[in-house]
C-alpha atoms as a PDB file:
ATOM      1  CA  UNK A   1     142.025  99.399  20.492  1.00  0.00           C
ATOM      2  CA  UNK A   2     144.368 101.703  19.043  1.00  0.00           C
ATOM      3  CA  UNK A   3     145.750  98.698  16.864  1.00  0.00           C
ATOM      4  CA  UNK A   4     142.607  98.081  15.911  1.00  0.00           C
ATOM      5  CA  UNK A   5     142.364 101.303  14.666  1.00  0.00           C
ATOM      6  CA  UNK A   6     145.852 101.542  12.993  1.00  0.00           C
ATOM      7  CA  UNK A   7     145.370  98.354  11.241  1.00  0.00           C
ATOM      8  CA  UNK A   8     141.527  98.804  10.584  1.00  0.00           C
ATOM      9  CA  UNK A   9     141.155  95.258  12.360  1.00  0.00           C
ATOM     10  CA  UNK A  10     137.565  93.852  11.540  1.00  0.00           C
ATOM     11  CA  UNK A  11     135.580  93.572  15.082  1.00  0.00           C
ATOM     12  CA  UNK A  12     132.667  91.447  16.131  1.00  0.00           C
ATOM     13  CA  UNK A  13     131.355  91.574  19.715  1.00  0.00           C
ATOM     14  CA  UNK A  14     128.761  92.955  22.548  1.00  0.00           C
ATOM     15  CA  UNK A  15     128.183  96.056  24.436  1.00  0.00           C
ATOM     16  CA  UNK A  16     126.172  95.105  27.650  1.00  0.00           C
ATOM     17  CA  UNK A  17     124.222  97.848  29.344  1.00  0.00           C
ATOM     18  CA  UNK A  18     123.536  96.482  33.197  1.00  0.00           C
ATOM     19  CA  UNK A  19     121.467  98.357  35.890  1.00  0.00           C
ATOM     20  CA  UNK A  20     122.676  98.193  40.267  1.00  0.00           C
ATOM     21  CA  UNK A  21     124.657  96.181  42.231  1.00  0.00           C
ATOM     22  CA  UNK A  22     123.825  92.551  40.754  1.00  0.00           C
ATOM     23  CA  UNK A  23     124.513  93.688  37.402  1.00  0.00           C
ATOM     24  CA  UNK A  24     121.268  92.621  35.578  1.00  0.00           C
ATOM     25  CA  UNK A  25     121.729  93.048  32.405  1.00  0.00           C
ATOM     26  CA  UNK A  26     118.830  95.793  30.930  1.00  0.00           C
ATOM     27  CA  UNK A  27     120.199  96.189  26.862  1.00  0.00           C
ATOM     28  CA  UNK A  28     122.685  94.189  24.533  1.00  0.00           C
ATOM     29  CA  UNK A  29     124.027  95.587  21.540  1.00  0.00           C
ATOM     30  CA  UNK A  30     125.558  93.523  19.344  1.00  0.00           C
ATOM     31  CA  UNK A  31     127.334  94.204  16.392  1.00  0.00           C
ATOM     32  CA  UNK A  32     129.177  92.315  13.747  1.00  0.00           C
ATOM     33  CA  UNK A  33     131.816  93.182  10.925  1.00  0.00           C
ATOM     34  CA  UNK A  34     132.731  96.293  12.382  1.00  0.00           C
ATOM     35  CA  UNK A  35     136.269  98.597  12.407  1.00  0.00           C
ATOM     36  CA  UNK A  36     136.792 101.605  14.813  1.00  0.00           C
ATOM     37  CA  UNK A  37     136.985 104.973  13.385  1.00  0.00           C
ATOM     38  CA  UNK A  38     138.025 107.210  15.864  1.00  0.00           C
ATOM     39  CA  UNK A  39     139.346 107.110  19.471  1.00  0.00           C
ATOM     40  CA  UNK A  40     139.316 110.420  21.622  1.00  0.00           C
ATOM     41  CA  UNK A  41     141.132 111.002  24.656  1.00  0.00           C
ATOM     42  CA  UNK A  42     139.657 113.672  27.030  1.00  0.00           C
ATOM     43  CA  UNK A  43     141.052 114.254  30.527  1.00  0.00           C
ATOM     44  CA  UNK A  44     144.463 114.530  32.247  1.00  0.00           C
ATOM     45  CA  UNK A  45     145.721 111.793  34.567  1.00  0.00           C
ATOM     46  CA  UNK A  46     148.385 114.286  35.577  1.00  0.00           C
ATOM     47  CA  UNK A  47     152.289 112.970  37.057  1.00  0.00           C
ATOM     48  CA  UNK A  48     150.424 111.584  39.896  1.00  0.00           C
ATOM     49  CA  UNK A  49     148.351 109.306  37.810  1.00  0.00           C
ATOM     50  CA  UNK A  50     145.236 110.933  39.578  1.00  0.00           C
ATOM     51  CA  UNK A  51     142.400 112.139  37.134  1.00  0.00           C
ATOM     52  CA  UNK A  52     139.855 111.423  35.033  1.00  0.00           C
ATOM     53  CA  UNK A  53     140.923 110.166  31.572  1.00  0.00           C
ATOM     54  CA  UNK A  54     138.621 109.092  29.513  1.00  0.00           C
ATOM     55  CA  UNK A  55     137.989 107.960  25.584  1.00  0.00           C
ATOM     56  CA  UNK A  56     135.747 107.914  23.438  1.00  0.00           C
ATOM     57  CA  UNK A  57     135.577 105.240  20.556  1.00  0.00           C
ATOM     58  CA  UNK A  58     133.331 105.655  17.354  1.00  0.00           C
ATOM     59  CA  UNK A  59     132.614 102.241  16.029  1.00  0.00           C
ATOM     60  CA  UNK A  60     131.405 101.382  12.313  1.00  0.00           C
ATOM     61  CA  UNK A  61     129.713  97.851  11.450  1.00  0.00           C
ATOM     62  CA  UNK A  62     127.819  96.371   9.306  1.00  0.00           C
ATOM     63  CA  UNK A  63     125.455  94.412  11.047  1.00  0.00           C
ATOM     64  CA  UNK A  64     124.162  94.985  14.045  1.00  0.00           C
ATOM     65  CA  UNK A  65     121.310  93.705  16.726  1.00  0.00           C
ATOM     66  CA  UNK A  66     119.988  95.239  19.768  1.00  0.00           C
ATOM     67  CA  UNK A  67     118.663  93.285  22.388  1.00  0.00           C
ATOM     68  CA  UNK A  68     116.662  94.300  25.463  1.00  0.00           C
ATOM     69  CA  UNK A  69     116.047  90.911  27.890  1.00  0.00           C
ATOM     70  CA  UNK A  70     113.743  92.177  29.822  1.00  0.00           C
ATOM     71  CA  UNK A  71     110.802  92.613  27.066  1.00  0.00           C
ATOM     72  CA  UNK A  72     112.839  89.632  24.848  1.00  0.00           C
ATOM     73  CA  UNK A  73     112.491  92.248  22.186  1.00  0.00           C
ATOM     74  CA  UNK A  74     115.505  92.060  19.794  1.00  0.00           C
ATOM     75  CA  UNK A  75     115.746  94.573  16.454  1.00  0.00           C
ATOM     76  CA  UNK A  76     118.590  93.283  13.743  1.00  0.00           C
ATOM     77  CA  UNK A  77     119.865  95.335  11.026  1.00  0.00           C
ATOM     78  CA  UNK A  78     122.674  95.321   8.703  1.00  0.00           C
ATOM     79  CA  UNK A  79     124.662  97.655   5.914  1.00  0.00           C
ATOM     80  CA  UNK A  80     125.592  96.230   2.819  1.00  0.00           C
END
């Protein structure tokens, strides 16, 4: 991700949102023509490599649709 960021690499792809142990899958978002803008870092995994490290990524795109399978709803939108 970080190269993606570097080289402002244009991204297309899926977040998936899924609910318990079977993983059904509750909300899709799915966006298209996109770069990342910013990754955070927040935590400390310390010398022991114990910790909580975490990041957070701000995304940018241009098109995007959201999806929620349950209802078979789906919302698209896009930037130009």
């Amino acid at each position: 991700m970080a190269r993606a960021l570097s080289c402002g690499e244009r991204l297309d792809g899926e977040i998936r949102f899924v609910r318990g142990h079977e993983g059904e899958l509750v909300f899709t978002i799915a966006f298209a023509d996109g770069r990342i803008a910013s990754i955070a870092r927040q935590g400390n995994a310390g010398e022991s490599g114990v910790g909580a490290l975490t990041e957070t990524i701000c995304l940018v795109f241009n098109h995007v649709k959201w999806i929620h399978p349950p209802s078979g709803a789906e919302f698209k939108d896009a930037w130009e």
